[in-house]
N, C-alpha and C. Protein backbone atom coordinates (compact mmCIF):
# COMPACT_ATOMS: atom_id res chain seq x y z
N UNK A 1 -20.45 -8.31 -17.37
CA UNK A 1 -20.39 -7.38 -16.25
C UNK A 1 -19.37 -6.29 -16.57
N UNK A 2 -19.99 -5.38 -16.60
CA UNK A 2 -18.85 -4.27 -16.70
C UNK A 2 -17.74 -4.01 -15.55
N UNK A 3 -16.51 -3.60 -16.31
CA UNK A 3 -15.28 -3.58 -15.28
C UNK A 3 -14.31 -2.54 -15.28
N UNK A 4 -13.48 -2.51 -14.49
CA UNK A 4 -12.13 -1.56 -14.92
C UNK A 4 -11.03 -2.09 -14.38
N UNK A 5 -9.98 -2.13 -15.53
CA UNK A 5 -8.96 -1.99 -15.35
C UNK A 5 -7.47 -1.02 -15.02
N UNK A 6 -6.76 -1.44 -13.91
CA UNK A 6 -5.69 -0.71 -13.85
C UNK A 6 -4.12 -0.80 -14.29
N UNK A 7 -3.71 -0.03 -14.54
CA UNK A 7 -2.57 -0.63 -15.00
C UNK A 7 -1.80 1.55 -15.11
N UNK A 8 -0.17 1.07 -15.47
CA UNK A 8 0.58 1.97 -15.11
C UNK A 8 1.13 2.03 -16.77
N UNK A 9 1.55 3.47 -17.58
CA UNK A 9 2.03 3.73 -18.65
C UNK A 9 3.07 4.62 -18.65
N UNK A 10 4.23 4.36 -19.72
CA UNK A 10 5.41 5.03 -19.60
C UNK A 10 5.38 5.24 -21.02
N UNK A 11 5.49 6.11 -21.68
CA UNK A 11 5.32 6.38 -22.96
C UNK A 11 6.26 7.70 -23.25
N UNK A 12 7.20 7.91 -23.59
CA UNK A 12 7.99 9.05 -24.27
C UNK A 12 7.25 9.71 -25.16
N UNK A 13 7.59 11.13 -25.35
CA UNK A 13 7.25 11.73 -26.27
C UNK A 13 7.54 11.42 -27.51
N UNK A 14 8.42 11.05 -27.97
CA UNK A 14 9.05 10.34 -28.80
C UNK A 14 8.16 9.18 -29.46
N UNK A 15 7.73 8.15 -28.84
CA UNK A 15 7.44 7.12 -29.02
C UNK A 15 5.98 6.97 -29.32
N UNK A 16 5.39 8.47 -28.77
CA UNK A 16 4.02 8.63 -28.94
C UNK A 16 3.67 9.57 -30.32
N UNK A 17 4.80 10.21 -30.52
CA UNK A 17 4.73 10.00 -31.85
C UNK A 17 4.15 9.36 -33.13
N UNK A 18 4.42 8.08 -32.83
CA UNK A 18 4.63 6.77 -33.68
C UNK A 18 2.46 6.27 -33.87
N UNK A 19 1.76 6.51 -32.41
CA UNK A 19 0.76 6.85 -32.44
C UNK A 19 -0.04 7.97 -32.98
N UNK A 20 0.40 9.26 -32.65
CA UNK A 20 -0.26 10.05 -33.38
C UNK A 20 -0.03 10.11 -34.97
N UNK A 21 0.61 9.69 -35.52
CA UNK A 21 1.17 9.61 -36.73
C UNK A 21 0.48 8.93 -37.74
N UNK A 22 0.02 7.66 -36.47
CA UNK A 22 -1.06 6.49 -36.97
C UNK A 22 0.25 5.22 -37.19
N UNK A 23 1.23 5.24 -37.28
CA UNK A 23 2.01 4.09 -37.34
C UNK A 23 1.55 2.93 -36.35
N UNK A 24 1.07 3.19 -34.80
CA UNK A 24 0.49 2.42 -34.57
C UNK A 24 -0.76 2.84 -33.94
N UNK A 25 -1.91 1.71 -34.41
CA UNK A 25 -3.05 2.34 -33.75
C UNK A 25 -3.56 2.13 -32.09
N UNK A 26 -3.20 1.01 -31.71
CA UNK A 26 -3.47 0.40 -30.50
C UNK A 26 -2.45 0.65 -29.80
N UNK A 27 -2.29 0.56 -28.38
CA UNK A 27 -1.80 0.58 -27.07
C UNK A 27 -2.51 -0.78 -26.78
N UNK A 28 -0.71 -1.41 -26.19
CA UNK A 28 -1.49 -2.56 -25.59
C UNK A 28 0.47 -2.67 -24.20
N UNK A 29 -0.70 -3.14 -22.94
CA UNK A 29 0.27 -3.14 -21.92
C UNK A 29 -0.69 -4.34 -21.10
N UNK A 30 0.03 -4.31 -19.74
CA UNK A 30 0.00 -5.61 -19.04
C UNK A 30 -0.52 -4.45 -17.74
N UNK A 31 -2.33 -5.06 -17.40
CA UNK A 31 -2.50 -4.53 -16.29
C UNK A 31 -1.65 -4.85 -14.86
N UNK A 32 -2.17 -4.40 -13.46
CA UNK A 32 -1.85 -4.52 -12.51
C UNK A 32 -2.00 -6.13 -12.11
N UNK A 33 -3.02 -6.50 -12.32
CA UNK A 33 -3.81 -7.91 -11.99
C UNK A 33 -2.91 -8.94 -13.26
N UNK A 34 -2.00 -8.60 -14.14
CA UNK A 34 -1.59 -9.67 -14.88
C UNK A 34 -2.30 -9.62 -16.20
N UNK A 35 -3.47 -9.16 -16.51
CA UNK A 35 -4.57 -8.95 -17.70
C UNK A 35 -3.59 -8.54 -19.07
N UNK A 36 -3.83 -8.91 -19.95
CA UNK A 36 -3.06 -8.10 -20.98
C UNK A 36 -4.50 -6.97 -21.68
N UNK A 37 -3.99 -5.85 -21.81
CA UNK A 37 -4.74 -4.95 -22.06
C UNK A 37 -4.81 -3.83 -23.82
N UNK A 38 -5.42 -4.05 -24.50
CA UNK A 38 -5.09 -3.08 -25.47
C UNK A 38 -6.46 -2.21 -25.83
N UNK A 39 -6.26 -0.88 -26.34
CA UNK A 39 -7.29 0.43 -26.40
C UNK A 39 -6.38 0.69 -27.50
N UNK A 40 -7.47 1.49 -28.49
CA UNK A 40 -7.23 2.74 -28.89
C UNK A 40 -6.46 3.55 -28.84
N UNK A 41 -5.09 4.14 -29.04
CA UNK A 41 -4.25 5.37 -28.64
C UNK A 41 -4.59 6.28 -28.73
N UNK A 42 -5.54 6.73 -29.34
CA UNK A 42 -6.89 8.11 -29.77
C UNK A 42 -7.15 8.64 -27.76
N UNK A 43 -7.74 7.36 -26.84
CA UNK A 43 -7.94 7.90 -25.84
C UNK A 43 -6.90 8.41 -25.45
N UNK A 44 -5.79 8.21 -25.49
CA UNK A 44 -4.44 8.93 -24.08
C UNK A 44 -4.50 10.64 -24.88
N UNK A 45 -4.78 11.23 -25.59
CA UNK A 45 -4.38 12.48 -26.36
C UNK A 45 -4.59 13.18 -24.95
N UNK A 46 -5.55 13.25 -24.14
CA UNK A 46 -5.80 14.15 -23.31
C UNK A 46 -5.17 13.85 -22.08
N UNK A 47 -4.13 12.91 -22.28
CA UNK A 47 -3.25 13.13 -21.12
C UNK A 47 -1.96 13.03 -21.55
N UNK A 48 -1.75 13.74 -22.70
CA UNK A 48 -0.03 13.40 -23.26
C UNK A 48 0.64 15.27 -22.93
N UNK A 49 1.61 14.81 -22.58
CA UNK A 49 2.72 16.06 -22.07
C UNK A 49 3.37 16.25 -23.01
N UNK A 50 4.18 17.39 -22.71
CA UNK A 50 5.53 17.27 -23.40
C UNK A 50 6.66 16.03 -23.40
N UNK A 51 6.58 15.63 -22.61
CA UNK A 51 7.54 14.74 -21.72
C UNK A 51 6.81 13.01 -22.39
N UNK A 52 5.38 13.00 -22.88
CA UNK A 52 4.59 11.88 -23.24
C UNK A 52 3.22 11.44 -22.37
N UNK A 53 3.11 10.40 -21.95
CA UNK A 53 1.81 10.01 -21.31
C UNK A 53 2.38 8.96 -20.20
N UNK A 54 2.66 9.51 -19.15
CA UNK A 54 3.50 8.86 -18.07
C UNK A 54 1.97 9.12 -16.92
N UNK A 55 1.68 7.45 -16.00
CA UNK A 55 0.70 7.31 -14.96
C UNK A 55 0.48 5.90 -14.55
N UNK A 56 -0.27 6.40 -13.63
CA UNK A 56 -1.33 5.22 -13.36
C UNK A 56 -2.69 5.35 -13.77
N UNK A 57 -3.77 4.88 -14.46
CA UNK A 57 -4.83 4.94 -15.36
C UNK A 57 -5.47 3.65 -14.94
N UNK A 58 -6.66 3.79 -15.00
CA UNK A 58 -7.78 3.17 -15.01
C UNK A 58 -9.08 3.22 -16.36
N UNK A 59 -8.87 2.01 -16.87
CA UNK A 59 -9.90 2.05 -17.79
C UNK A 59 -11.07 1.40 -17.17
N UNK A 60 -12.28 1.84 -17.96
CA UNK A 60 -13.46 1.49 -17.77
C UNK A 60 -14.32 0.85 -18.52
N UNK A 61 -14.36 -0.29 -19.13
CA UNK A 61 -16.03 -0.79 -20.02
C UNK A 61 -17.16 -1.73 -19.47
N UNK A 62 -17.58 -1.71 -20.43
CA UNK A 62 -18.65 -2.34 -20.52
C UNK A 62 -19.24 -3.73 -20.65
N UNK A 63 -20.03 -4.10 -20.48
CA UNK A 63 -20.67 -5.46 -20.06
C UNK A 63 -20.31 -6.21 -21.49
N UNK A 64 -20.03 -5.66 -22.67
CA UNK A 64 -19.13 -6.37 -23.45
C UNK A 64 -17.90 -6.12 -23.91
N UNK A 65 -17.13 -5.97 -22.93
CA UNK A 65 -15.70 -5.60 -23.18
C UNK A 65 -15.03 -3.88 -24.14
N UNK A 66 -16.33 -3.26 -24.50
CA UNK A 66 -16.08 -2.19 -24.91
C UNK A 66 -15.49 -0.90 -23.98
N UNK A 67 -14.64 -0.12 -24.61
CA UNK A 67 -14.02 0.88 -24.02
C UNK A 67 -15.18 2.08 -23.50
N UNK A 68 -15.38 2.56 -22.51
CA UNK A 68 -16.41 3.11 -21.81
C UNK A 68 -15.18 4.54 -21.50
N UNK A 69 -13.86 4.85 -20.98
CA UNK A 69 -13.72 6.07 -20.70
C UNK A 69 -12.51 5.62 -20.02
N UNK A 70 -11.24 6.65 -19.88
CA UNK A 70 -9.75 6.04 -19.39
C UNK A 70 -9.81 7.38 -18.58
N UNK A 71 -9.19 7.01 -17.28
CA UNK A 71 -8.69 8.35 -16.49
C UNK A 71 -7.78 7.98 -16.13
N UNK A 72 -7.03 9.05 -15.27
CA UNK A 72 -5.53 8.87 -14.97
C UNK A 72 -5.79 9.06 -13.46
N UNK A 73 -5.13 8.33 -12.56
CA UNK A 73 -5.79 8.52 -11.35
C UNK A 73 -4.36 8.06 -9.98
N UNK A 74 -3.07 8.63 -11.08
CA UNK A 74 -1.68 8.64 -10.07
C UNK A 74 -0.73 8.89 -10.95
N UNK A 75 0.33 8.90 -10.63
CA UNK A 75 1.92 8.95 -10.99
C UNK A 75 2.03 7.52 -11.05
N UNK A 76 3.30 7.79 -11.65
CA UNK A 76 4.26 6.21 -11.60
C UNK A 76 5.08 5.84 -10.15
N UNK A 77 4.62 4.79 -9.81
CA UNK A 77 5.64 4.92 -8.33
C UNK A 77 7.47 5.41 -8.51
N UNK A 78 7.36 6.31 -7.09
CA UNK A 78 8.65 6.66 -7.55
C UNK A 78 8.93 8.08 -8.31
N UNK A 79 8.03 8.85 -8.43
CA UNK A 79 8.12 9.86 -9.41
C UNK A 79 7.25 11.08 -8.60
């Protein structure tokens, strides 16, 4: 069954670096629900700042766990 997950990212510019660089390829964090979560770092490019890739995001796949599309769909509480 296809699903989505939510979950919140704090990422420095700095640190995202280390991704675009290719040092690391994956992003992996701890959804809202407890899920441990890892993607691609290729998807966040279109939401990285100066400042890095700071939100709340929702991923989306597919009926076999494949990555289907990530949006950003808040701030970080507090911000």
């Amino acid at each position: 069954m296809a699903g989505r997950i939510r979950f919140f990212l704090e990422i420095s510019a700095e640190e995202y670096l280390h991704y675009y660089r290719g040092a690391a390829q994956n992003v992996a964090t701890t959804a809202v629900d407890g899920r441990r979560v890892r993607f691609p770092a290729s998807v966040l490019r279109p939401f990285v700042t100066s400042q890095g890739v700071h939100g709340e995001f929702l991923l989306h796949y597919d009926d076999h766990n494949r990555f289907i599309r990530l949006e950003r769909i808040g701030d970080l509480p507090g911000r």
